[in-house]
Protein backbone atom coordinates (compact mmCIF):
# COMPACT_ATOMS: atom_id res chain seq x y z
CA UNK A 1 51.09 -49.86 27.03
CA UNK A 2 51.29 -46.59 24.67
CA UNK A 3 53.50 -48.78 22.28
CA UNK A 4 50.68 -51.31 21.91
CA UNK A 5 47.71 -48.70 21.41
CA UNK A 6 50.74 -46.90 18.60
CA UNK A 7 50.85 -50.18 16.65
CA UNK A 8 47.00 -51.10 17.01
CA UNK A 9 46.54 -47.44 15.98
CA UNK A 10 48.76 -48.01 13.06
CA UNK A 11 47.67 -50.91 12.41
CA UNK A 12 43.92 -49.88 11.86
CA UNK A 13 45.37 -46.86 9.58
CA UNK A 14 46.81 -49.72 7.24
CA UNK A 15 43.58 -51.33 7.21
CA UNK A 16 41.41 -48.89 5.76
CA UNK A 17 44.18 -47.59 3.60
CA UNK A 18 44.30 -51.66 2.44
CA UNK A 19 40.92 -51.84 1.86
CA UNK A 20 40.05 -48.08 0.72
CA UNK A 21 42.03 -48.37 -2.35
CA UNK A 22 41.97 -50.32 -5.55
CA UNK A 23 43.99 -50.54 -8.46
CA UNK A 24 42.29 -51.48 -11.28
CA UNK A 25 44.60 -53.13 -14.24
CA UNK A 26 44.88 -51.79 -17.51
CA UNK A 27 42.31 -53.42 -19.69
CA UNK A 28 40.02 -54.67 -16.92
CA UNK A 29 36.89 -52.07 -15.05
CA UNK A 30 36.09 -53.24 -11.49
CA UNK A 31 31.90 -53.43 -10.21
CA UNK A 32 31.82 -51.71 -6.95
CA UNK A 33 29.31 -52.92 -4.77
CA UNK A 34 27.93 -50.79 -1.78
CA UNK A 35 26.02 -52.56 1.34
CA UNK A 36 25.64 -55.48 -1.47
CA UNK A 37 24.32 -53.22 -4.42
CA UNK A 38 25.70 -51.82 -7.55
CA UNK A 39 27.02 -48.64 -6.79
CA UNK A 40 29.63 -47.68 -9.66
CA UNK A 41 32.32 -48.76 -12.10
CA UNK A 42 35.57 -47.78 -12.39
CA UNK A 43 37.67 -47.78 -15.03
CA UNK A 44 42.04 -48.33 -15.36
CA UNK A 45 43.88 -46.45 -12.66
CA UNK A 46 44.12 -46.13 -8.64
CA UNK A 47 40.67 -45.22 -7.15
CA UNK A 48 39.91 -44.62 -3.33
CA UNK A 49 36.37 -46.42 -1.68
CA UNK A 50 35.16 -46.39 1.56
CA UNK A 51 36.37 -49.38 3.54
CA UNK A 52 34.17 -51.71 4.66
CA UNK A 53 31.49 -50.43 2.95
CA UNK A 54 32.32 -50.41 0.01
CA UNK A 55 34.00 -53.90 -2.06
CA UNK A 56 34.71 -54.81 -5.69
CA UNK A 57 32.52 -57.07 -6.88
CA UNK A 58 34.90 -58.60 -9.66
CA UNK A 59 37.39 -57.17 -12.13
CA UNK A 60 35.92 -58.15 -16.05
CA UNK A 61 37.99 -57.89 -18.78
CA UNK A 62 37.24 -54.83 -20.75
CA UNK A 63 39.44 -55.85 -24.00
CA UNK A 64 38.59 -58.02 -27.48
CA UNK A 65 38.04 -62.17 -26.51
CA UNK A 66 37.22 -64.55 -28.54
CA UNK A 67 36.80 -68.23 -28.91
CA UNK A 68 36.87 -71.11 -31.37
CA UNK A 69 34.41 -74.23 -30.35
CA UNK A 70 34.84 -77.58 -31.65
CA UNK A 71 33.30 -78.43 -34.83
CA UNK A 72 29.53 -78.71 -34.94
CA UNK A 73 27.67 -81.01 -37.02
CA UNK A 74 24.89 -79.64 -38.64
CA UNK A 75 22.40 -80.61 -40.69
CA UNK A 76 21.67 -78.86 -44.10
CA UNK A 77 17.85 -78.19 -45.34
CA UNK A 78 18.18 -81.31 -47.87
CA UNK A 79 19.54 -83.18 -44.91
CA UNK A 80 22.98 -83.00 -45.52
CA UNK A 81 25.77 -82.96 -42.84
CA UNK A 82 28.43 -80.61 -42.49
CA UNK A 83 31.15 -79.66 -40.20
CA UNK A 84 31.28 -76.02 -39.15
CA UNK A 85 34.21 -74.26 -37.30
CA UNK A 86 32.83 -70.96 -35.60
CA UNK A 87 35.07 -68.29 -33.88
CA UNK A 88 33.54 -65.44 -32.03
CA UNK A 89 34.89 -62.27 -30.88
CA UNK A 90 33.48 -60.23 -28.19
CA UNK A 91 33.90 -56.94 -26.39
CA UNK A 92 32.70 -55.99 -23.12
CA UNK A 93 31.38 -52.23 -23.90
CA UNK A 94 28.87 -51.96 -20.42
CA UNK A 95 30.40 -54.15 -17.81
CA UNK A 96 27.49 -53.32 -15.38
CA UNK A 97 25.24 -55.36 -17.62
CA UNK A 98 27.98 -58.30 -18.12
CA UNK A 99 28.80 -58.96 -14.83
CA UNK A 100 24.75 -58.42 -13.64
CA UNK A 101 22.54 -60.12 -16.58
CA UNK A 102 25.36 -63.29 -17.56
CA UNK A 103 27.53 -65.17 -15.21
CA UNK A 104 30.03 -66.58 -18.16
CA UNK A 105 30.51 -64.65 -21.30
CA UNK A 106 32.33 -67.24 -23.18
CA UNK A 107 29.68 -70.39 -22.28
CA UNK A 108 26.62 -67.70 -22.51
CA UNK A 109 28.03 -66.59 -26.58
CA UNK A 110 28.94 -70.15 -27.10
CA UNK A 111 25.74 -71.35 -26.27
CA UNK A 112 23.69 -68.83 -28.23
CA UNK A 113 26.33 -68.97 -31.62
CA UNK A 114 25.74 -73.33 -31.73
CA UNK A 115 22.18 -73.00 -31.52
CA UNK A 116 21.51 -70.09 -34.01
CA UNK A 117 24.11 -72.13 -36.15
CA UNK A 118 22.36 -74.81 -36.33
CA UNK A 119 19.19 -72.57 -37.08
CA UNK A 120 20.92 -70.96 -39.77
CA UNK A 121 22.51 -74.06 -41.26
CA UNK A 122 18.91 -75.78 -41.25
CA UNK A 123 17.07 -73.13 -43.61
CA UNK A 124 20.40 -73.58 -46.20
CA UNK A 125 20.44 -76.21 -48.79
CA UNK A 126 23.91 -78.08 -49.36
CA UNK A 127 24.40 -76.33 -52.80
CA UNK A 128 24.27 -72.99 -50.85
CA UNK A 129 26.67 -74.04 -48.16
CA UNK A 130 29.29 -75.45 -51.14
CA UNK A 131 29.37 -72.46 -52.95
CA UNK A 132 29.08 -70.07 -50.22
CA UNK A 133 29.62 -70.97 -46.66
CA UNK A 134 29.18 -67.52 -45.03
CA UNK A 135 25.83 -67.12 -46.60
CA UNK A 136 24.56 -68.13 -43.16
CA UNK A 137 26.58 -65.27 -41.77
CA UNK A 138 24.76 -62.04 -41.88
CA UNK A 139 21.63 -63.33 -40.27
CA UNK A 140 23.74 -65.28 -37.55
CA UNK A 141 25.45 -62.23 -36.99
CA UNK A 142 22.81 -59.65 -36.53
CA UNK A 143 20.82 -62.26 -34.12
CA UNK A 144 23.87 -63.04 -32.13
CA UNK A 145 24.30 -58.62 -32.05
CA UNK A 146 21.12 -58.29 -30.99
CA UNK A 147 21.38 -61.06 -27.56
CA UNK A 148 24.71 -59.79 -26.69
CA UNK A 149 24.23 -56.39 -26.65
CA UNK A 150 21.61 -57.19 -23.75
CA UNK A 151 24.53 -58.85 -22.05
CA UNK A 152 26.48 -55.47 -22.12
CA UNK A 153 28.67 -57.05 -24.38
CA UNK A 154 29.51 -55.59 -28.49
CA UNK A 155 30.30 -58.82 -30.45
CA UNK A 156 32.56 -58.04 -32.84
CA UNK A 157 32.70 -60.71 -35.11
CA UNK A 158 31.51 -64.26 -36.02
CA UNK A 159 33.86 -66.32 -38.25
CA UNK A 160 32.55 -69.90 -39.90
CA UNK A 161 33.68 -72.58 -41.69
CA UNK A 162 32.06 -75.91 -43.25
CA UNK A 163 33.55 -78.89 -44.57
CA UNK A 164 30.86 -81.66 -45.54
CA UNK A 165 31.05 -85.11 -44.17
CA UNK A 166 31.82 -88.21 -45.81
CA UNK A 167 28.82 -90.32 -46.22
CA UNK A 168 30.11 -93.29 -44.08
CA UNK A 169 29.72 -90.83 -40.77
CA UNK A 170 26.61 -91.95 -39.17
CA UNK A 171 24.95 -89.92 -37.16
């Protein structure tokens, strides 16, 4: 009888000390949650939180991402067609606001870079876009700045590239 109520005891010790600590990956800040709320983020390194009270929410990645869509066709002021390459790179600076305001980083950026690409490609004519492609840059960047930093996230950079289509491709 005293062996069983040794291991139960021990095995309730293990518990909490299971679910009391967390170890939080280099490059990565875990959301705490407390009684289902936000209660704090920690950073890299081995952090103690009340068990069962306490839970982490998700681990986000704290470090550079980016990513290259397909090709987009877009359509130039004179109504010609090109097809632009766009790469964006992100950082996650306030991962409160990431994990809270956006549920996917990558689909929310990609969404918002396409459609401000095609708004930026629109007010360009096709003598613009030959002779300087990233003309459409700076304004594409600051806009896409200006959304992410309301997702907690710093964009870092927005990289584009056009080729014009032949004029066989119907669209």
């Amino acid at each position: 009888m005293d062996n069983i109520l040794i291991l139960a005891g021990l095995g309730a010790i293990l518990s909490l000390l299971y679910r009391g600590v967390v170890l939080v990956p280099q490059g990565k800040a875990a959301i705490i949650e407390r009684e289902g709320r936000y209660h704090k983020t920690l950073a890299r390194g081995l952090h103690i939180i009340l068990p069962f009270r306490d839970k982490v929410r998700t681990l986000i990645s704290v470090g550079e991402e980016s990513f290259n869509f397909p090709e987009e066709m877009c359509q130039s002021s004179d109504n010609h067609h090109y097809l632009i390459e766009c790469t964006v790179r992100w950082m996650v600076t306030n991962p409160e606001k990431a994990v809270f305001s956006v549920t996917d980083h990558q689909l929310a950026l990609t969404t918002a870079a396409r459609l401000l690409l095609h708004e930026e490609i629109a007010k360009l004519s096709s003598s613009q876009l030959e002779s300087d492609p990233l003309s459409a840059m700076p304004p594409l960047t600051a806009k896409l700045r200006s959304i992410a930093l309301r997702w907690g996230i710093q964009l870092q950079g927005v990289d584009i590239a056009a080729r014009k289509t032949p004029n066989s491709v119907k669209l």
